[in-house]
N, C-alpha and C. Protein backbone atom coordinates (compact mmCIF):
# COMPACT_ATOMS: atom_id res chain seq x y z
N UNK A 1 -45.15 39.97 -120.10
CA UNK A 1 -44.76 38.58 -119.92
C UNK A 1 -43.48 38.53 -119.08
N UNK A 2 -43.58 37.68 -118.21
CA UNK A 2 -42.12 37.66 -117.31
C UNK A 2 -40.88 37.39 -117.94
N UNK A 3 -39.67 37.31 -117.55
CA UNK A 3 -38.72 36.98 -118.20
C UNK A 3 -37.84 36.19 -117.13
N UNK A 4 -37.70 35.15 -117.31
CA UNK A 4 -36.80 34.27 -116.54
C UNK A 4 -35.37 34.07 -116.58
N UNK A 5 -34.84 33.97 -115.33
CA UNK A 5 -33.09 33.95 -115.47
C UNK A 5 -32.72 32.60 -113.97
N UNK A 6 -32.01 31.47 -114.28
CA UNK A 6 -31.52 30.60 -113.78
C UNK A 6 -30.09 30.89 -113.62
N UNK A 7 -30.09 30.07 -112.56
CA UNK A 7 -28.35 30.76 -111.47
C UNK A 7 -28.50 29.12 -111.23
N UNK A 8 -27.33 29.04 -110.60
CA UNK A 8 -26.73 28.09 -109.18
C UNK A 8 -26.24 26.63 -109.80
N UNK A 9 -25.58 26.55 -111.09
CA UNK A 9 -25.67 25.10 -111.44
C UNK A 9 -24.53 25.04 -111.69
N UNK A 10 -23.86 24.04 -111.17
CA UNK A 10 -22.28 23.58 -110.99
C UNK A 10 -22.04 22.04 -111.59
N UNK A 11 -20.82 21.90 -110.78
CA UNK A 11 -20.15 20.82 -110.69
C UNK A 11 -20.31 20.35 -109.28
N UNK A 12 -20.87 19.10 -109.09
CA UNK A 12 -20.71 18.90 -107.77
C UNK A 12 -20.33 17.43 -107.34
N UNK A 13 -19.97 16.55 -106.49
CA UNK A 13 -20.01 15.10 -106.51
C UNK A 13 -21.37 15.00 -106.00
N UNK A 14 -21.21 12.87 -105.94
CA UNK A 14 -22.08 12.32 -105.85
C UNK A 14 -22.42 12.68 -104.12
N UNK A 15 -23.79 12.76 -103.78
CA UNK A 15 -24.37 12.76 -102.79
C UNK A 15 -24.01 14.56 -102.46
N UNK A 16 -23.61 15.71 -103.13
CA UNK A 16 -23.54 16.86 -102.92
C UNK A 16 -25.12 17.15 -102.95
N UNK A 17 -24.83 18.55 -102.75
CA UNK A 17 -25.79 19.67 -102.55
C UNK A 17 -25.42 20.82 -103.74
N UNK A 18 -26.96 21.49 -103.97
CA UNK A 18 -26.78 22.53 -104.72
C UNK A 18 -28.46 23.21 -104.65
N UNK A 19 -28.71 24.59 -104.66
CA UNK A 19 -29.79 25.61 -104.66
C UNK A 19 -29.51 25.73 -106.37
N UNK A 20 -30.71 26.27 -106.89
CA UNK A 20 -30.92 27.07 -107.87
C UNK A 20 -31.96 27.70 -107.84
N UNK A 21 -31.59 28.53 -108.34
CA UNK A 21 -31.98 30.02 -108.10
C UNK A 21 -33.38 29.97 -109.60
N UNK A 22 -34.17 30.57 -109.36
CA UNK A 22 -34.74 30.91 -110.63
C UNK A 22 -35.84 32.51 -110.55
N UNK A 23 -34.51 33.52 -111.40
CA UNK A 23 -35.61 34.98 -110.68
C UNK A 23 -35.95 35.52 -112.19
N UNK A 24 -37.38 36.28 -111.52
CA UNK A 24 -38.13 36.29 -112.53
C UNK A 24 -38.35 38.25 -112.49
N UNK A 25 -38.63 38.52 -113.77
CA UNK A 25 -38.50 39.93 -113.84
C UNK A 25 -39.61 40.61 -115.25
N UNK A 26 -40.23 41.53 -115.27
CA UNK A 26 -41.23 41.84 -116.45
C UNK A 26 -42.38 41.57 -116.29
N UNK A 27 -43.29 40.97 -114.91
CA UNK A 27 -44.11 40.32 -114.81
C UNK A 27 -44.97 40.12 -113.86
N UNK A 28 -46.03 39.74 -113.33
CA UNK A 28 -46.65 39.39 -112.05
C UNK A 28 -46.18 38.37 -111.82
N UNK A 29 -45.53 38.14 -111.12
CA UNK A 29 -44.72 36.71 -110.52
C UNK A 29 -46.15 35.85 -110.32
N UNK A 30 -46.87 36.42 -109.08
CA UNK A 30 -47.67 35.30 -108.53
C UNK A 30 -48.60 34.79 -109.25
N UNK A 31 -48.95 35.36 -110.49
CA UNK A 31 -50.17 34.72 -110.98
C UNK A 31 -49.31 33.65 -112.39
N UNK A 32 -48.21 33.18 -111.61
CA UNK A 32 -47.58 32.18 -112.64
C UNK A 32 -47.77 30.94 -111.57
N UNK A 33 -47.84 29.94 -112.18
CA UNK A 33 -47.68 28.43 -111.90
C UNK A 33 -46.02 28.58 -112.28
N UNK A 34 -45.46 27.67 -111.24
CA UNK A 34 -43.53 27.56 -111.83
C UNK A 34 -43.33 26.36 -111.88
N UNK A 35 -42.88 25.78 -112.30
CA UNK A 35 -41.60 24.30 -112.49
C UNK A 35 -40.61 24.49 -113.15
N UNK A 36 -39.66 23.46 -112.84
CA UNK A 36 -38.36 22.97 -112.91
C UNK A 36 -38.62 21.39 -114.34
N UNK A 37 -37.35 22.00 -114.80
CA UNK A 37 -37.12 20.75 -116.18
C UNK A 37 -36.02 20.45 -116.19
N UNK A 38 -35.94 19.54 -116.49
CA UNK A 38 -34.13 19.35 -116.99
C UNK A 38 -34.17 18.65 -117.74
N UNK A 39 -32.81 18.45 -119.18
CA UNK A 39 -32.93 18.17 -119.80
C UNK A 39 -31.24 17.32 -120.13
N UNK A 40 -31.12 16.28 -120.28
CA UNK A 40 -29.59 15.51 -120.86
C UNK A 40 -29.62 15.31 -122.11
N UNK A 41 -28.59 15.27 -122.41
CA UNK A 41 -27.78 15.01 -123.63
C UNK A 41 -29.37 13.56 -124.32
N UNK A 42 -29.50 13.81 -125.26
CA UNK A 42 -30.02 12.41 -125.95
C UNK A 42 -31.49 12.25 -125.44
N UNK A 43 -31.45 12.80 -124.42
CA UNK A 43 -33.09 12.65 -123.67
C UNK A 43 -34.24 13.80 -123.73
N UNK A 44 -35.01 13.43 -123.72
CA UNK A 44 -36.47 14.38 -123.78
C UNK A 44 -36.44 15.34 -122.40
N UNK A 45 -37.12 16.26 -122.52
CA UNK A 45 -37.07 17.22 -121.27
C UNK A 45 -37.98 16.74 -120.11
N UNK A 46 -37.61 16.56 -119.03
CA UNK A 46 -38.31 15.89 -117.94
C UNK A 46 -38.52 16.58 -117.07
N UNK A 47 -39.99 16.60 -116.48
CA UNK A 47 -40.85 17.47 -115.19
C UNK A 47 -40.11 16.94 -114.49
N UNK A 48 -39.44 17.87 -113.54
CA UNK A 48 -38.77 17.97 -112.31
C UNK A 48 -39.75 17.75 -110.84
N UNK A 49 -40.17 19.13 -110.96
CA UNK A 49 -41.03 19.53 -109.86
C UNK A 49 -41.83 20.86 -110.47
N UNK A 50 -42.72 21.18 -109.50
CA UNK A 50 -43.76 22.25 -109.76
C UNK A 50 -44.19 22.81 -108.68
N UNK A 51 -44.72 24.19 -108.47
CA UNK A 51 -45.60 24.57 -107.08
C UNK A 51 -46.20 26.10 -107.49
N UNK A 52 -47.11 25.83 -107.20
CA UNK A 52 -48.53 26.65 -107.60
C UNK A 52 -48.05 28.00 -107.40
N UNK A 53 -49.18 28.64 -107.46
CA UNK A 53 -49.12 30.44 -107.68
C UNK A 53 -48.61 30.88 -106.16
N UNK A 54 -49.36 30.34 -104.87
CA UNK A 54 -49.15 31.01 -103.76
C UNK A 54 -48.05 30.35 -103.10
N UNK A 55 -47.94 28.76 -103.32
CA UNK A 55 -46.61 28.33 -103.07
C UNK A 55 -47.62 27.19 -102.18
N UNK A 56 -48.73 26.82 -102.06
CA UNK A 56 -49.95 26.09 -101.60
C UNK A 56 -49.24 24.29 -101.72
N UNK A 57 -48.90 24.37 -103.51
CA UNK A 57 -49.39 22.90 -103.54
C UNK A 57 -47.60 22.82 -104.38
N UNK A 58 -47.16 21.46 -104.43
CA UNK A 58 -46.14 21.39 -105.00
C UNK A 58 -46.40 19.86 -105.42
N UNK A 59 -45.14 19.59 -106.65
CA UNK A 59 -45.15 18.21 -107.48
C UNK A 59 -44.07 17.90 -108.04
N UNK A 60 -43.34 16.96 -107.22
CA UNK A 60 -42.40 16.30 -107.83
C UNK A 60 -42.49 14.63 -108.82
N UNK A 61 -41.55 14.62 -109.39
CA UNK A 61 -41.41 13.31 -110.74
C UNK A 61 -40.50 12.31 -108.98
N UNK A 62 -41.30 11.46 -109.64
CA UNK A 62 -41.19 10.25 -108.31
C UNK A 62 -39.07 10.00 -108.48
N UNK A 63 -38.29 10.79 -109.07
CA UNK A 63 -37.13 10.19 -109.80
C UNK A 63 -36.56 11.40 -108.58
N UNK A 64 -37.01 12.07 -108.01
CA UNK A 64 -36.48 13.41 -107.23
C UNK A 64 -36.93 13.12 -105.78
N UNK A 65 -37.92 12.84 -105.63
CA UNK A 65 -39.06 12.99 -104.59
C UNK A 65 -38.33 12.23 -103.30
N UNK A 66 -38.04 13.46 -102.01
CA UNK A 66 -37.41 12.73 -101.31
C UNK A 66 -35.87 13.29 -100.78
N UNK A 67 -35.54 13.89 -102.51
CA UNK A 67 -34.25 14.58 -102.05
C UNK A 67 -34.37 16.08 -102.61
N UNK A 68 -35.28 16.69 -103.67
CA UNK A 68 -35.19 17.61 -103.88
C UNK A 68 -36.68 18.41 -103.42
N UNK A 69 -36.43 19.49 -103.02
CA UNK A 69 -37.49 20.75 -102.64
C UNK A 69 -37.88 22.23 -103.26
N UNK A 70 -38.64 22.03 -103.59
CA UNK A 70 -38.93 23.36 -105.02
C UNK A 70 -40.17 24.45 -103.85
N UNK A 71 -39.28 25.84 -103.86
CA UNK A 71 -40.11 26.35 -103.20
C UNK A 71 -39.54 27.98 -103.83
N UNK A 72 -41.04 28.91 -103.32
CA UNK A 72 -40.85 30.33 -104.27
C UNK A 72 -40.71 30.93 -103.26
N UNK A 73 -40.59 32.61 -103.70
CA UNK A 73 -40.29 33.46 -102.76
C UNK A 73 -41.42 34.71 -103.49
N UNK A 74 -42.75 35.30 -103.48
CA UNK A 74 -43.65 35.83 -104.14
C UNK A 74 -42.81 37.42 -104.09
N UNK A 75 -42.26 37.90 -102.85
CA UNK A 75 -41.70 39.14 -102.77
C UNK A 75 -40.48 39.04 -103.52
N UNK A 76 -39.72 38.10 -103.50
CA UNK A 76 -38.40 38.50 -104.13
C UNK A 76 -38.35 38.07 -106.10
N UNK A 77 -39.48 37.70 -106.15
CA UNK A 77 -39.83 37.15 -107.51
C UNK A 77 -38.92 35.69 -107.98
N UNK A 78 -38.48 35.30 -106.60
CA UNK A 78 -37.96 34.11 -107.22
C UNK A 78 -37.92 32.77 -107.23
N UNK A 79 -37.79 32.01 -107.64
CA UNK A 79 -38.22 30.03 -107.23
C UNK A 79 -36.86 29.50 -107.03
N UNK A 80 -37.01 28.21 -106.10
CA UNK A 80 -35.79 27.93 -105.91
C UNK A 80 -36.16 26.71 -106.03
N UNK A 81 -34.70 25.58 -106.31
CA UNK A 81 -34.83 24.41 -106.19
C UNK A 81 -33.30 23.89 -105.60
N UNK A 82 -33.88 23.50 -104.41
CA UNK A 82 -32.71 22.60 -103.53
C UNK A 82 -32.59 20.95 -103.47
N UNK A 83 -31.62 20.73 -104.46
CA UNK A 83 -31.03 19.71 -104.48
C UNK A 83 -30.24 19.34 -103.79
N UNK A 84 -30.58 17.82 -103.17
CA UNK A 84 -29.85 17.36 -102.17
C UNK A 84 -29.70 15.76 -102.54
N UNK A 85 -28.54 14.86 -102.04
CA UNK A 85 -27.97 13.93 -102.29
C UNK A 85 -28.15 13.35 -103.76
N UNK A 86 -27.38 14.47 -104.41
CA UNK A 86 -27.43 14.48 -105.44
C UNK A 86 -26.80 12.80 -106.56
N UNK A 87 -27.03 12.38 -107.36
CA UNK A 87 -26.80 11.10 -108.06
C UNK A 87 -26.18 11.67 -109.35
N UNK A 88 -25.35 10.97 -109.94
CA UNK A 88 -24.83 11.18 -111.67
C UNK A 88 -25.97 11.66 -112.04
N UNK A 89 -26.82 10.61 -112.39
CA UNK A 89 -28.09 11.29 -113.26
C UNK A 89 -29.03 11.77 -112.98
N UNK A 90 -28.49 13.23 -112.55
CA UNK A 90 -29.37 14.35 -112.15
C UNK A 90 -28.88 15.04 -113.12
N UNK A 91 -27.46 14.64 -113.34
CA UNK A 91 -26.18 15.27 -114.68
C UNK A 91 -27.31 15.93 -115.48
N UNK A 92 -27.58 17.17 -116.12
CA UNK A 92 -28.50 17.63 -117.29
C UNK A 92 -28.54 19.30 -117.01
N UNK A 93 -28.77 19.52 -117.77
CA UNK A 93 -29.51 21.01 -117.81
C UNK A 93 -30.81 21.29 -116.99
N UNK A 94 -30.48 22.06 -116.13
CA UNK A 94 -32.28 22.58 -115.86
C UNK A 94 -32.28 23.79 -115.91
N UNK A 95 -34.02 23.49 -116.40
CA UNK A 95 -34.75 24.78 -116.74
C UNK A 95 -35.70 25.40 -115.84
N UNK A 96 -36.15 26.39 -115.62
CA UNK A 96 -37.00 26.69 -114.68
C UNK A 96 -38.43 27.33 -115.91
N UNK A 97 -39.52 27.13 -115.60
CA UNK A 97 -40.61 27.83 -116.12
C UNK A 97 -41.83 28.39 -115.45
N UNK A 98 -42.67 29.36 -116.68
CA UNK A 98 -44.09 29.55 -116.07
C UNK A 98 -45.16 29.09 -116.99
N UNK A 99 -46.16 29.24 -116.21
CA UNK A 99 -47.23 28.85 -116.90
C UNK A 99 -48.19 29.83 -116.02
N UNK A 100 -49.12 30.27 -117.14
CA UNK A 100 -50.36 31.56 -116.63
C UNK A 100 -51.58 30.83 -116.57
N UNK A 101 -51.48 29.03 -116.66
CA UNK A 101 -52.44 28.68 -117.03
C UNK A 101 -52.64 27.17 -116.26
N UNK A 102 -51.76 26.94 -115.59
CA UNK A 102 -51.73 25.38 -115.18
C UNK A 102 -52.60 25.40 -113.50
N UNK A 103 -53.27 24.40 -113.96
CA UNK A 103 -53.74 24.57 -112.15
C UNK A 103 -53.51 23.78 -111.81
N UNK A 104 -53.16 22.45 -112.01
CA UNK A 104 -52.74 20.97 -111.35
C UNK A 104 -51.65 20.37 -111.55
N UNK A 105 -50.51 21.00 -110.44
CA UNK A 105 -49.57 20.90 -110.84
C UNK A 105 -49.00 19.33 -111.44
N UNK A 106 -49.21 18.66 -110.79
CA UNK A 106 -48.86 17.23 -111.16
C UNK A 106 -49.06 16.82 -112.94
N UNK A 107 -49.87 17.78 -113.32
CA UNK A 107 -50.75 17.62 -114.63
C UNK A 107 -49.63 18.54 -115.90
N UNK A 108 -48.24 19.26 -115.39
CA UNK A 108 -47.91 19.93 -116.41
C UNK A 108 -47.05 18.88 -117.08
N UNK A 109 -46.99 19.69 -118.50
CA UNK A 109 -46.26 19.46 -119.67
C UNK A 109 -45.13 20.15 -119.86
N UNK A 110 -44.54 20.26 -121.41
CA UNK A 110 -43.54 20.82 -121.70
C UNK A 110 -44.63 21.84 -122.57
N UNK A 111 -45.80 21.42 -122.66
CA UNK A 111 -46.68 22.97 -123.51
C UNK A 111 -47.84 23.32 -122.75
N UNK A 112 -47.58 23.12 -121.23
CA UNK A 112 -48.29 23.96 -120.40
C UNK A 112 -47.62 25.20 -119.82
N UNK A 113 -46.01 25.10 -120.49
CA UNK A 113 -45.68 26.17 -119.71
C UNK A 113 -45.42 27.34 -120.46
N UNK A 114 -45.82 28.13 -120.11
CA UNK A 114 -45.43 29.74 -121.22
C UNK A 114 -44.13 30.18 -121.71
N UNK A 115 -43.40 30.58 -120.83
CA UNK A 115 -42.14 31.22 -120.60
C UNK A 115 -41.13 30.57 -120.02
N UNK A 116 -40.23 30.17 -120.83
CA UNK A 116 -38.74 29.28 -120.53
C UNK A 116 -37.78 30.24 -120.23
N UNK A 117 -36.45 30.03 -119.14
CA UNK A 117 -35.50 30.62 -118.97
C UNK A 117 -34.62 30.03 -119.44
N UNK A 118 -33.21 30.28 -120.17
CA UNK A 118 -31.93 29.91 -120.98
C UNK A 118 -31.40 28.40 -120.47
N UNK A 119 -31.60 28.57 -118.58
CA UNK A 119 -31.19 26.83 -118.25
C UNK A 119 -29.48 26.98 -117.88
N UNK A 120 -29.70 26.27 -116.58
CA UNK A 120 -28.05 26.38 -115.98
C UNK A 120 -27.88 24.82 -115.84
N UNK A 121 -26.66 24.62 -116.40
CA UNK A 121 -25.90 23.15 -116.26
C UNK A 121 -25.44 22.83 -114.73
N UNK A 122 -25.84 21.43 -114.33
CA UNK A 122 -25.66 20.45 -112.98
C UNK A 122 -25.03 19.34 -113.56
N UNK A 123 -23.99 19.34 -113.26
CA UNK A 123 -23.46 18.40 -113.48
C UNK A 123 -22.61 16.96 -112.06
N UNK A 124 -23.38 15.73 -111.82
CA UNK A 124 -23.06 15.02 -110.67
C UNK A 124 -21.57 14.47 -111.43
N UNK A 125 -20.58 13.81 -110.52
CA UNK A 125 -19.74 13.32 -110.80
C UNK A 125 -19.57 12.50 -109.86
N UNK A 126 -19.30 11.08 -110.16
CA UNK A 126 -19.53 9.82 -109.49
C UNK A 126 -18.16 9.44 -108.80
C-alpha cells in the first residue's frame, strides 16, 4: 500500500501563490486514482480536485476551478497541486489521497479513497 507525504503549505496573502507537493512511496503510484481535500476548522472535508491514473482526466469542485491545477508526475511518484490567486477561504488543511478503485473522477468521496497523507496547513490572509 503506498504511503503518502504532503509538503508546500504556508502562509501566504490574498491573491498569492503556492505548489504542494504530494509524494508517494511503498507502492505502484500509477495504478492509484489521486485527489486533493481540504479540510477547515468546523467544516466537513471537501473534494478539491482529482486526476486519474495516467494523468488523462482531471476534476475540480467548481469553488477552485479556474485558479487551481492538480497534476502528477508517474516517474517521480508525485502529485502536485498549484494554487493560484489564492482567497481567505482556501484557509484549511489539505490532504492529498489515493484510491485503487475510483474511475470517475468527478464521482469521488471521502470513502473512495484508500490511503490518506497527515495534510499540510494553507493558510490565506486577507
Amino acid at each position: 500500500q503506498v504511503h503518502l507525504v504532503e509538503s508546500g503549505g504556508s502562509l501566504v496573502q490574498a491573491g498569492g501563490s503556492l505548489r504542494l507537493s504530494c509524494a508517494a512511496s511503498g507502492g505502484t503510484f500509477n495504478t492509484y486514482a489521486m485527489g486533493w481535500f481540504r479540510q477547515a476548522p468546523g467544516l466537513e472535508r471537501e473534494y478539491v480536485a482529482a486526476i486519474s491514473r495516467r494523468g488523462r482526466v482531471t476534476y475540480y469542485a467548481d469553488s477552485v476551478k479556474g485558479r487551481f491545477t492538480i497534476s502528477r508526475d508517474n516517474a517521480k511518484n508525485t502529485m502536485y497541486l498549484e494554487m493560484n490567486s489564492l482567497k481567505p477561504e482556501d484557509t484549511a488543511v489539505y490532504y492529498c489521497a489515493a484510491s485503487s478503485t475510483l474511475e470517475t473522477m468527478a464521482s469521488g468521496t471521502v470513502n473512495s479513497y484508500d490511503v490518506w497523507g497527515q495534510g499540510t496547513q494553507v493558510t490565506v490572509s486577507s
